[in-house]
N, C-alpha and C. Protein backbone atom coordinates (compact mmCIF):
# COMPACT_ATOMS: atom_id res chain seq x y z
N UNK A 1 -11.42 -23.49 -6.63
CA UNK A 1 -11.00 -24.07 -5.38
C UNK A 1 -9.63 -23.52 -4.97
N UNK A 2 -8.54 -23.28 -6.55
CA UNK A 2 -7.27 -22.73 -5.90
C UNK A 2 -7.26 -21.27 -5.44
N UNK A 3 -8.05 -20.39 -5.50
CA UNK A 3 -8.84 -19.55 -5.14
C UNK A 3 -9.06 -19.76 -3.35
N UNK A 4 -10.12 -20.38 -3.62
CA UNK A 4 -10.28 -19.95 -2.00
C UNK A 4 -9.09 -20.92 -1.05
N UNK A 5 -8.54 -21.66 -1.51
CA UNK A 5 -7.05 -21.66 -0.53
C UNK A 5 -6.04 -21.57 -0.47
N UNK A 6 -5.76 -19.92 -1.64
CA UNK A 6 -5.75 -19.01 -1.51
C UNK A 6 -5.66 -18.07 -0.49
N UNK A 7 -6.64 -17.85 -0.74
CA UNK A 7 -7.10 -16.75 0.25
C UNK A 7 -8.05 -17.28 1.81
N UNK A 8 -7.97 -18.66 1.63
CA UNK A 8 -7.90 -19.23 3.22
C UNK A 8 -6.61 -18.84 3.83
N UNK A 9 -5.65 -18.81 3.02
CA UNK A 9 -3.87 -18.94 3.59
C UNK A 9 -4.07 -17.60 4.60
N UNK A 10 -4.97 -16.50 3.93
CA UNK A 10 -4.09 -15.41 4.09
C UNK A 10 -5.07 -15.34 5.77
N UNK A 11 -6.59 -15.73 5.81
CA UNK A 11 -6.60 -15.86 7.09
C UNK A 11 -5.97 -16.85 7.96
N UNK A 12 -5.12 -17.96 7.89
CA UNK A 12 -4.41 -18.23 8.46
C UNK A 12 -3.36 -16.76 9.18
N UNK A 13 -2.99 -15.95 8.26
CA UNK A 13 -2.57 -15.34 8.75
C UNK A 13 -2.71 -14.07 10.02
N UNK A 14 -4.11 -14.61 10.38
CA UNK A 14 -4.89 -13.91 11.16
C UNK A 14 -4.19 -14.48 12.33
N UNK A 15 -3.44 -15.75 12.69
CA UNK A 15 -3.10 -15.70 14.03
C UNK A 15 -1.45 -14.90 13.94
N UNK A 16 -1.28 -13.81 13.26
CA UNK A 16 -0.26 -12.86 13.69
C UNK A 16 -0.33 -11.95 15.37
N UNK A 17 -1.46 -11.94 15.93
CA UNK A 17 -1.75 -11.72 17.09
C UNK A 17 -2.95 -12.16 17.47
N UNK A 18 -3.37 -12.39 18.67
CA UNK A 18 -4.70 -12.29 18.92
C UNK A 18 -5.17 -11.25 19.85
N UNK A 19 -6.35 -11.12 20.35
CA UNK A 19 -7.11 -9.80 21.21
C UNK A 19 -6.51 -10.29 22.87
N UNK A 20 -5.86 -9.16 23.15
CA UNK A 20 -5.43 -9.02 24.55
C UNK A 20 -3.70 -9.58 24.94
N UNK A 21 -3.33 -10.08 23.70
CA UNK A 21 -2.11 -11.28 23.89
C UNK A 21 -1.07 -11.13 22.54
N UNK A 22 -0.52 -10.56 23.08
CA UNK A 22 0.79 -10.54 21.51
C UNK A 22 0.94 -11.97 21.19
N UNK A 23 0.21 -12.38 20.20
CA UNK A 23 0.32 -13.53 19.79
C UNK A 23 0.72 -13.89 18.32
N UNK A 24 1.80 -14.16 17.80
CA UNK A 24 2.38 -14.60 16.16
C UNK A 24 1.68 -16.10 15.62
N UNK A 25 1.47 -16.73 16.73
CA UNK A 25 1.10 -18.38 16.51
C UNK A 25 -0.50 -18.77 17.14
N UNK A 26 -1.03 -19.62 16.05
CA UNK A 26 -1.97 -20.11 16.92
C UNK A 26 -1.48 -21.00 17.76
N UNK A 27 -0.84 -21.34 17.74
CA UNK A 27 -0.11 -22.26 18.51
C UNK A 27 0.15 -21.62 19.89
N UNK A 28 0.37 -20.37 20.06
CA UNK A 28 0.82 -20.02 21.26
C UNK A 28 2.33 -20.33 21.61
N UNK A 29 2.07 -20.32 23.41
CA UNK A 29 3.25 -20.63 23.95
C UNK A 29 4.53 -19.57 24.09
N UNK A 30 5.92 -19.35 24.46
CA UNK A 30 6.87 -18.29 24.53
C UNK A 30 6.46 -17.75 23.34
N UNK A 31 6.99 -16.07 23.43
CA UNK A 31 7.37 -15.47 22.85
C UNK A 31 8.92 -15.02 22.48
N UNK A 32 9.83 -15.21 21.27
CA UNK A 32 10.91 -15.11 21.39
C UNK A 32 11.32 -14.14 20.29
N UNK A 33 11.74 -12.74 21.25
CA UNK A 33 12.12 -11.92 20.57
C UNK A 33 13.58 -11.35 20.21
N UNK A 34 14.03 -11.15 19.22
CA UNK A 34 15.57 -10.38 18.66
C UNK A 34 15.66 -9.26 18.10
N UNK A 35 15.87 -8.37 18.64
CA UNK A 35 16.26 -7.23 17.90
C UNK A 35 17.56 -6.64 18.46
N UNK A 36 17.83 -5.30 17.35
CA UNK A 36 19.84 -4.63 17.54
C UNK A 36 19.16 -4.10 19.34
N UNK A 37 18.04 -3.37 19.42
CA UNK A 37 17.50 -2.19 20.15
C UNK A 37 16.22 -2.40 20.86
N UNK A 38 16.01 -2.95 22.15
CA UNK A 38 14.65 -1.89 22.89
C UNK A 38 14.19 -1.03 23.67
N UNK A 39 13.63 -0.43 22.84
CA UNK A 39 13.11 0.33 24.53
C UNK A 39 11.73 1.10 24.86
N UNK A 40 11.90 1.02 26.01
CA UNK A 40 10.62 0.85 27.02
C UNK A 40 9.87 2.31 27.01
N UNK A 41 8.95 2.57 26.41
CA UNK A 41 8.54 4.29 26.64
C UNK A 41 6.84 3.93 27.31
N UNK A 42 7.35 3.76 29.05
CA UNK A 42 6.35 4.08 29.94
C UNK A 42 5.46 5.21 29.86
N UNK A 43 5.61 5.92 29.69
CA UNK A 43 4.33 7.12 29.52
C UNK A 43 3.26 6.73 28.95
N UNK A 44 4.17 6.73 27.58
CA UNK A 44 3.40 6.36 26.32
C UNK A 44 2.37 4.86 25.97
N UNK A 45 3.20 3.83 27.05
CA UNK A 45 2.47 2.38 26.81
C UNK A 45 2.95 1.59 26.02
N UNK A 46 4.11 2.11 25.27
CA UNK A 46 4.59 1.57 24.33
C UNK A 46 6.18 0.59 24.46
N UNK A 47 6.59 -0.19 23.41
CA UNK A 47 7.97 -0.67 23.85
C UNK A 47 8.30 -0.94 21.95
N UNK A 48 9.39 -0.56 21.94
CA UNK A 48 9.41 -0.19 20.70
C UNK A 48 10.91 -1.41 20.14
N UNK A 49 10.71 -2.19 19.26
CA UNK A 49 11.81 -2.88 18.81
C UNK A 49 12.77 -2.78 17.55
N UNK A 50 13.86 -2.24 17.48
CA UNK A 50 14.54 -1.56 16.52
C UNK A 50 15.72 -2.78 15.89
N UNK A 51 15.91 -2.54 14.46
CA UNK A 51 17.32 -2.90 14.07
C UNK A 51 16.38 -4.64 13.96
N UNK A 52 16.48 -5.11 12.60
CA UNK A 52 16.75 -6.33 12.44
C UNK A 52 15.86 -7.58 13.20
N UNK A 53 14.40 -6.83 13.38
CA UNK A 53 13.86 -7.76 14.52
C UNK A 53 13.11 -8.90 14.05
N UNK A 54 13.47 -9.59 15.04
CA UNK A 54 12.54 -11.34 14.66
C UNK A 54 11.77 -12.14 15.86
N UNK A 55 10.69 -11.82 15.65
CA UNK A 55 10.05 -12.22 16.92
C UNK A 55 9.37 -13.97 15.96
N UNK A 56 9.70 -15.20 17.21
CA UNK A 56 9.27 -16.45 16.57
C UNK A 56 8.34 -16.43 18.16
N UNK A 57 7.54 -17.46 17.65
CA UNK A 57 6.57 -17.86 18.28
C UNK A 57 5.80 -19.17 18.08
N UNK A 58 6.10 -20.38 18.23
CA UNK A 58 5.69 -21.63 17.70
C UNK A 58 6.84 -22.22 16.33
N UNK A 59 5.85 -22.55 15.73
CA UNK A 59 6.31 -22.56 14.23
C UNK A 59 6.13 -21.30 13.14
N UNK A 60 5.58 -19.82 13.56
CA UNK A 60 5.49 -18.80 13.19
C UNK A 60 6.47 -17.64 13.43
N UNK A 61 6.70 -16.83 12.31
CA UNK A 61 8.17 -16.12 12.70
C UNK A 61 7.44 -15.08 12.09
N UNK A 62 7.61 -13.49 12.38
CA UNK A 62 8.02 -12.11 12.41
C UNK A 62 9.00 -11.94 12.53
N UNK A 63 9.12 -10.76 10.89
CA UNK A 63 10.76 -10.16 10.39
C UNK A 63 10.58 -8.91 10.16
N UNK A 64 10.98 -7.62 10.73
CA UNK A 64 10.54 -6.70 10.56
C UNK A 64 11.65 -5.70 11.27
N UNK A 65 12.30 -4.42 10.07
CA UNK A 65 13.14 -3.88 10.58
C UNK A 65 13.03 -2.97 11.91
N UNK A 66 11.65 -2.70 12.31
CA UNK A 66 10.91 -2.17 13.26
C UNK A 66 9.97 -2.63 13.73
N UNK A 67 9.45 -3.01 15.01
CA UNK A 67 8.15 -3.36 15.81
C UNK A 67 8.10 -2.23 16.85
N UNK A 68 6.61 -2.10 16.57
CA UNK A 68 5.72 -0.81 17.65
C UNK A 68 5.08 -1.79 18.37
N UNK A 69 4.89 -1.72 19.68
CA UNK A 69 3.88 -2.55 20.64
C UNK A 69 3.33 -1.41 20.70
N UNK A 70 1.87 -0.87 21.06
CA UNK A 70 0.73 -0.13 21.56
C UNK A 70 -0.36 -1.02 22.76
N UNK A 71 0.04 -0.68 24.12
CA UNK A 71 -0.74 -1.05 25.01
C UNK A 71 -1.68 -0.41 25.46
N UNK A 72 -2.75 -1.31 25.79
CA UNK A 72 -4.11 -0.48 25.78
C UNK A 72 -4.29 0.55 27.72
N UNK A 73 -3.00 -0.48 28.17
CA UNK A 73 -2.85 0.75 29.53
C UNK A 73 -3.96 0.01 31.08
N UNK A 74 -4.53 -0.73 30.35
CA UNK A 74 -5.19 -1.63 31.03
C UNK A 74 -5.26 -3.05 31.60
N UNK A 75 -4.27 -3.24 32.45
CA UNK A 75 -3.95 -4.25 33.34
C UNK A 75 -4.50 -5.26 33.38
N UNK A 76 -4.36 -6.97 32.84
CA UNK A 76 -4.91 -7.81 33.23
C UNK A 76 -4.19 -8.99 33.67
N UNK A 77 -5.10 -9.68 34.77
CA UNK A 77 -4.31 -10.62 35.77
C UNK A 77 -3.58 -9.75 36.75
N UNK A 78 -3.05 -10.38 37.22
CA UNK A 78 -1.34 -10.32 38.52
C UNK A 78 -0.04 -9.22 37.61
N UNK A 79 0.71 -9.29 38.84
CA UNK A 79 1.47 -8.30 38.20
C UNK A 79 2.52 -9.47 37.31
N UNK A 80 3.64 -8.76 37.00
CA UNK A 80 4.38 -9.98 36.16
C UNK A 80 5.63 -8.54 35.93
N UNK A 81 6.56 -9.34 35.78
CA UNK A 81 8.34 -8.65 35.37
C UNK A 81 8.23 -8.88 33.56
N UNK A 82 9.20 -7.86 33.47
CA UNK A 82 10.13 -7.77 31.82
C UNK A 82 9.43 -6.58 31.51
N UNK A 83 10.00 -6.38 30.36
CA UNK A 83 9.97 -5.25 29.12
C UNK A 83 8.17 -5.18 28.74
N UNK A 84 7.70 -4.05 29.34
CA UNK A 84 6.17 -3.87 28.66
C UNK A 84 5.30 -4.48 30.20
N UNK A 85 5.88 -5.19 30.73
CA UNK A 85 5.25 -5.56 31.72
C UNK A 85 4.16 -4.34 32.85
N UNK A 86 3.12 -4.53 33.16
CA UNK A 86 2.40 -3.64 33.55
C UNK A 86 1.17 -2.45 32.81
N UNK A 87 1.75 -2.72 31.54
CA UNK A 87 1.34 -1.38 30.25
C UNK A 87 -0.27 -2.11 30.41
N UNK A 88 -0.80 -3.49 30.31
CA UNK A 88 -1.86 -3.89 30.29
C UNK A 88 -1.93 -4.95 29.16
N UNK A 89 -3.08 -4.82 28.36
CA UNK A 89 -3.04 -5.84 26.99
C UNK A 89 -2.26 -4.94 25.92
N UNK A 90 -2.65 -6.03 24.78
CA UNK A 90 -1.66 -5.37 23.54
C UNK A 90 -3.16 -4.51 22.73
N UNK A 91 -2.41 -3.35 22.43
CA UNK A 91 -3.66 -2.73 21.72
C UNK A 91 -3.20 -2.99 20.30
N UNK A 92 -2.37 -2.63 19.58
CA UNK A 92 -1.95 -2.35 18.38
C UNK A 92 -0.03 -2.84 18.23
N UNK A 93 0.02 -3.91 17.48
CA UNK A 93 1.23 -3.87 16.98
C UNK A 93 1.55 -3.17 15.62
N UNK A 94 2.50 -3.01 15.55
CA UNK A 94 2.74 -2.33 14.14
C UNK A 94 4.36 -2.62 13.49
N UNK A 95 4.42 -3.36 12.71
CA UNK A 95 5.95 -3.99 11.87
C UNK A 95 5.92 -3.16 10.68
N UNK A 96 7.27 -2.09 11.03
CA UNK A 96 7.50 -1.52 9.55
C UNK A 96 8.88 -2.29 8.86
N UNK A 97 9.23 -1.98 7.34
CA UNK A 97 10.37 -1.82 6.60
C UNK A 97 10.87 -3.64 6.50
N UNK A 98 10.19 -3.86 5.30
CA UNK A 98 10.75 -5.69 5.09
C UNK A 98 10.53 -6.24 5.96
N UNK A 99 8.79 -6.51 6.17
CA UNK A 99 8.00 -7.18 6.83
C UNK A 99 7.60 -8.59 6.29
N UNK A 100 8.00 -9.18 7.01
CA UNK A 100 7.98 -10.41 6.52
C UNK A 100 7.33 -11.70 7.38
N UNK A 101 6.01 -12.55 7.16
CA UNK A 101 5.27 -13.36 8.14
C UNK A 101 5.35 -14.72 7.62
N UNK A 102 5.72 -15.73 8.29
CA UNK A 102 6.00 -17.09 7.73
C UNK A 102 5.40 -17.90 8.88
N UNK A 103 4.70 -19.21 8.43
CA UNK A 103 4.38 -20.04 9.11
C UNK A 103 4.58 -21.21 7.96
N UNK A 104 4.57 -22.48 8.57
CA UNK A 104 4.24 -23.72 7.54
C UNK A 104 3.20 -23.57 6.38
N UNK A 105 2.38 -22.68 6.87
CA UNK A 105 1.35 -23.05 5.88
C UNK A 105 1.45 -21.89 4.40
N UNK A 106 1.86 -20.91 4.59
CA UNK A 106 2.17 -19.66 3.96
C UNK A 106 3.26 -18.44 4.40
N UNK A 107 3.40 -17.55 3.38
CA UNK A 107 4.26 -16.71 3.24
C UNK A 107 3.57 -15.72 2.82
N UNK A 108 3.81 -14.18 3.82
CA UNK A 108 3.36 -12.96 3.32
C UNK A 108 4.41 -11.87 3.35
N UNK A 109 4.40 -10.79 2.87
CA UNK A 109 5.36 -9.75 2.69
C UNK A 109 4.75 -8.54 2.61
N UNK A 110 5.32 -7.47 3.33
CA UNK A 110 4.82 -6.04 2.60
C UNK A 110 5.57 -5.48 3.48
N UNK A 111 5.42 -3.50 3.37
CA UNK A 111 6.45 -2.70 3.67
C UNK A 111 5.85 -2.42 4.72
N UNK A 112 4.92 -2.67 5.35
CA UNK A 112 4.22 -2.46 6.73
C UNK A 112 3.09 -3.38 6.92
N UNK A 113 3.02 -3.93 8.64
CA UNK A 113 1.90 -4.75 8.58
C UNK A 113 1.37 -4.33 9.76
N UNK A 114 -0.13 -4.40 10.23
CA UNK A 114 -0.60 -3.50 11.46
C UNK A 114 -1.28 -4.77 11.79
N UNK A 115 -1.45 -4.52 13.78
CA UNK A 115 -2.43 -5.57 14.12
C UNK A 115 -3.29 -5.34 15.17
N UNK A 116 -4.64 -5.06 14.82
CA UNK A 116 -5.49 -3.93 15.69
C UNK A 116 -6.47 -4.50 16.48
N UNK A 117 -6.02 -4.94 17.78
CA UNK A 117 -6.97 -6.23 18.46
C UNK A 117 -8.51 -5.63 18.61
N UNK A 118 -8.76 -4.06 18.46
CA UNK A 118 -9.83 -3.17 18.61
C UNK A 118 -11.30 -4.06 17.94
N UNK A 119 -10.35 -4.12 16.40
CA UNK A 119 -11.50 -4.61 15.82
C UNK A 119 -11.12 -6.05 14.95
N UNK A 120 -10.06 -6.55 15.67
CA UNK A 120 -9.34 -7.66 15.54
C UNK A 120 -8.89 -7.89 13.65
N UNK A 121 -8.17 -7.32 13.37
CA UNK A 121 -7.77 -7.51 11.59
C UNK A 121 -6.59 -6.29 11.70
N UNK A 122 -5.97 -7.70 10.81
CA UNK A 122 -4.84 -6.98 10.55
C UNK A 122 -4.85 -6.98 8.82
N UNK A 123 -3.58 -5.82 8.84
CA UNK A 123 -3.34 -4.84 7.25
C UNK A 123 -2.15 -4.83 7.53
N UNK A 124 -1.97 -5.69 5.90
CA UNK A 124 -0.68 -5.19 5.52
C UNK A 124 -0.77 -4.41 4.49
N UNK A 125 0.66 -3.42 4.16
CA UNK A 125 0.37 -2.77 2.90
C UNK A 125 1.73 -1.96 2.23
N UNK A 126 1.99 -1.94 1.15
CA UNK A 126 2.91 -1.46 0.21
C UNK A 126 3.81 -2.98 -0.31
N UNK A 127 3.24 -3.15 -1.66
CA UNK A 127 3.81 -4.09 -2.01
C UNK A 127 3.47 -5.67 -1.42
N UNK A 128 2.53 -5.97 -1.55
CA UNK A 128 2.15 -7.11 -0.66
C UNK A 128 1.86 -8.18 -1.47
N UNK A 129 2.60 -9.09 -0.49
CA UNK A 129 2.34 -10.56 -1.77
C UNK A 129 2.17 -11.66 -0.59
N UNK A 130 1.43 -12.67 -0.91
CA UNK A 130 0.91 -13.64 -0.44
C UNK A 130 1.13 -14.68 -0.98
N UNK A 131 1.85 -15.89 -0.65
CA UNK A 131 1.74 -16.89 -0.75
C UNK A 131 1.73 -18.20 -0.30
N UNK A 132 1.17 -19.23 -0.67
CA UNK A 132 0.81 -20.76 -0.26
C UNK A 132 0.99 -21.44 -1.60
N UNK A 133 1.88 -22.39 -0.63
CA UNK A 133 2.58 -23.52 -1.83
C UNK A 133 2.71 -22.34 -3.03
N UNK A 134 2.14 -22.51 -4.04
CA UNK A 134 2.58 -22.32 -5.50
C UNK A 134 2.17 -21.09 -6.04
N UNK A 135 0.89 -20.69 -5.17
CA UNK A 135 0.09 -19.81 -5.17
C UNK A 135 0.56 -18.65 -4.82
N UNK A 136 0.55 -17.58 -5.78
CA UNK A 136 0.55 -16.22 -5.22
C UNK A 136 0.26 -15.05 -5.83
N UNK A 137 -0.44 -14.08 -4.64
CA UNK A 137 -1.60 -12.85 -4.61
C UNK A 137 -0.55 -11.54 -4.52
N UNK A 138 -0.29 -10.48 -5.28
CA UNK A 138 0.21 -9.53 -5.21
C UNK A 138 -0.80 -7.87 -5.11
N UNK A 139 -0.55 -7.61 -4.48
CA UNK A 139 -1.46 -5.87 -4.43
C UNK A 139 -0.78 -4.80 -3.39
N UNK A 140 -1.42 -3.81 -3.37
CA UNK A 140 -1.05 -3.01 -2.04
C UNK A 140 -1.32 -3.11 -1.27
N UNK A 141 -2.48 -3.30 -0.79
CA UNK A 141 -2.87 -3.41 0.85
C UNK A 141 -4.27 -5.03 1.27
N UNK A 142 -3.81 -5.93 1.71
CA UNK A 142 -4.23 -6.34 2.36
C UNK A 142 -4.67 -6.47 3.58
N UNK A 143 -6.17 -6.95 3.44
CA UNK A 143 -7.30 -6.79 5.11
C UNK A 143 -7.45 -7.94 5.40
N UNK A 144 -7.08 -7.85 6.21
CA UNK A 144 -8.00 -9.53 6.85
C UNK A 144 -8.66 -9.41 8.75
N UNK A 145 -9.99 -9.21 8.19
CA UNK A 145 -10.96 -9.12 9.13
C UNK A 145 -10.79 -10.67 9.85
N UNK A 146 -10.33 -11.16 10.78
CA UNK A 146 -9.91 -12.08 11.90
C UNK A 146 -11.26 -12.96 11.97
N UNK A 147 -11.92 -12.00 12.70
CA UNK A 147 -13.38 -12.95 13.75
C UNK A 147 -14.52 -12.95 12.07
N UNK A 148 -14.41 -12.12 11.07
CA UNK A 148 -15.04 -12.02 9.92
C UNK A 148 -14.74 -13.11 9.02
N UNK A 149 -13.73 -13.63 8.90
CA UNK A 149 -13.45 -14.46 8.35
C UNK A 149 -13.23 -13.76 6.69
N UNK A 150 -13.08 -12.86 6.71
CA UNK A 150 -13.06 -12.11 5.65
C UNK A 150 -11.41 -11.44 5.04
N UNK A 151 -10.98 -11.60 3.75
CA UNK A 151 -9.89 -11.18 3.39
C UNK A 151 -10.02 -10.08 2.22
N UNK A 152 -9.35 -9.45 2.33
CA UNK A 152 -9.33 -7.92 0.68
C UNK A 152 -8.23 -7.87 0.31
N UNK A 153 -8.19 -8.38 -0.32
CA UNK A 153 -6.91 -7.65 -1.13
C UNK A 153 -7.03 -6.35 -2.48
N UNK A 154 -6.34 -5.37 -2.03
CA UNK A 154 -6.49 -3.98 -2.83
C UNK A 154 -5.47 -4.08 -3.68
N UNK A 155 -5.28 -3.52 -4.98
CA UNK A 155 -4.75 -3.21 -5.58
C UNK A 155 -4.08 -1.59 -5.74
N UNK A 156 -4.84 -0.75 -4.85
CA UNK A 156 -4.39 0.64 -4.98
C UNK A 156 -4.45 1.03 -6.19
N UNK A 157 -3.77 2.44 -6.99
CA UNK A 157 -3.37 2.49 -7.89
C UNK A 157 -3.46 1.49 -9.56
N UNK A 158 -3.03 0.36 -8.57
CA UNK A 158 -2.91 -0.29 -9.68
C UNK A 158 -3.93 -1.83 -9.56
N UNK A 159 -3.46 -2.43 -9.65
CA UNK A 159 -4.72 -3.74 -9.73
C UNK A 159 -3.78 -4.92 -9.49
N UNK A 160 -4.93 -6.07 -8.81
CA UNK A 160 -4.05 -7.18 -8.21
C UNK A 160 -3.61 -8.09 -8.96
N UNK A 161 -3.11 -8.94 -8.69
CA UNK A 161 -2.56 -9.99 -9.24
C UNK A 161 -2.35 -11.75 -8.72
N UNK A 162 -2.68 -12.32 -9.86
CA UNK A 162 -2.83 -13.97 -8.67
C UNK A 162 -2.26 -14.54 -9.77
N UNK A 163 -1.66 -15.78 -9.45
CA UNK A 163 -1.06 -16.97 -9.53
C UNK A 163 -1.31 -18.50 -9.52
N UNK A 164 -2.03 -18.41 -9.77
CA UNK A 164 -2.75 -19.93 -9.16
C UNK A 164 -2.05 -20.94 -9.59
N UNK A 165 -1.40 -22.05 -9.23
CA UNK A 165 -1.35 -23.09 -9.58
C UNK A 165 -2.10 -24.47 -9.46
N UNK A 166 -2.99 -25.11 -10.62
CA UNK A 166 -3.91 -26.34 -9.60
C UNK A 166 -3.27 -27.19 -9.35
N UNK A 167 -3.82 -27.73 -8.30
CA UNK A 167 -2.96 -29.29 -7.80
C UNK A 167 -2.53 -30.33 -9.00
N UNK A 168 -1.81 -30.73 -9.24
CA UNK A 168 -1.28 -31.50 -10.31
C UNK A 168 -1.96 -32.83 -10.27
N UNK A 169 -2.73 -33.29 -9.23
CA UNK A 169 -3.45 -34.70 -9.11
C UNK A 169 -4.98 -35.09 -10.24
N UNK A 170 -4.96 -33.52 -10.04
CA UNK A 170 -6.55 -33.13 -10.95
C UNK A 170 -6.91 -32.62 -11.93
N UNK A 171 -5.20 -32.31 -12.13
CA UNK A 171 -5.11 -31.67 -13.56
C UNK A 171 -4.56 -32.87 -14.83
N UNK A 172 -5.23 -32.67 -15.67
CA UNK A 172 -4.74 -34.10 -16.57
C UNK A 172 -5.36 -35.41 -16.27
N UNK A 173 -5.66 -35.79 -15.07
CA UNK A 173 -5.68 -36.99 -14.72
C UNK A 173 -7.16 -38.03 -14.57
């Protein structure tokens, strides 16, 4: 059972975006972003966030020394003002260098995390650890297929690692 919630946590972590909508929270609502640096590369579709960035969103926070936005270039709704405005939906985010995803319910980490509304799942990977409450999953690259309901954790190279702690109500008692 400490197993699969577990690795329920880590699809929780599936609301790091959703399809069409830079989204960190299921929760929704503003987006509130900090970084040293942005900027806007119209051609490309892109808006790129440098230096120290922390994008919160609900009760969910992104920490990441770099954020890539990738817009799919395709316009939806009305027009609208700010940074990225016009590019269309979000195709691909991408958080490099002490990536770090927190919500109430869990804690994840790795040296890069990607978020690919294409086929909706996001990957993190280099050094990746997962945890809820007490619990925690270490490997290289974690998948988590979104609409699949499905999570992987890889070990690469080397092989994974878990933590389990059982609830203390059921243990002994």
């Amino acid at each position: 059972m400490a197993i699969l919630k577990l690795f329920g946590a880590a699809l929780a972590l599936s609301s790091l975006a959703a399809p069409a909508m830079a989204q960190i929270s299921s929760e929704g609502g503003p987006i509130y972003i900090d970084s040293e640096r942005t900027e806007s590369l119209e051609r490309e579709r892109k808006v790129l966030l440098i230096g120290n960035v922390d994008i919160q969103q609900g009760t969910a926070r992104l920490r990441a020394d770099t954020v890539t936005i990738i817009f799919s270039g395709k316009a939806e709704g009305g027009e609208s003002s700010g940074v990225g405005s016009g590019f269309g939906s979000i195709e691909t985010m991408v958080a490099e260098g002490n990536v770090f995803y927190v919500t109430p319910e869990l804690k994840a980490k790795g040296d890069r995390g990607v978020y690919d509304a294409a086929v909706d799942t996001i990957t993190m990977t280099g050094h990746v650890a997962l945890m809820r409450d007490r619990d925690v999953a270490e490997g290289q690259t974690l998948k988590m297929e979104v609409g699949r309901r499905r999570t992987t954790l890889d070990g690469g190279a080397g092989r994974t690692r878990m933590v389990i702690e059982p609830d203390q109500k059921t243990a002994g008692n």
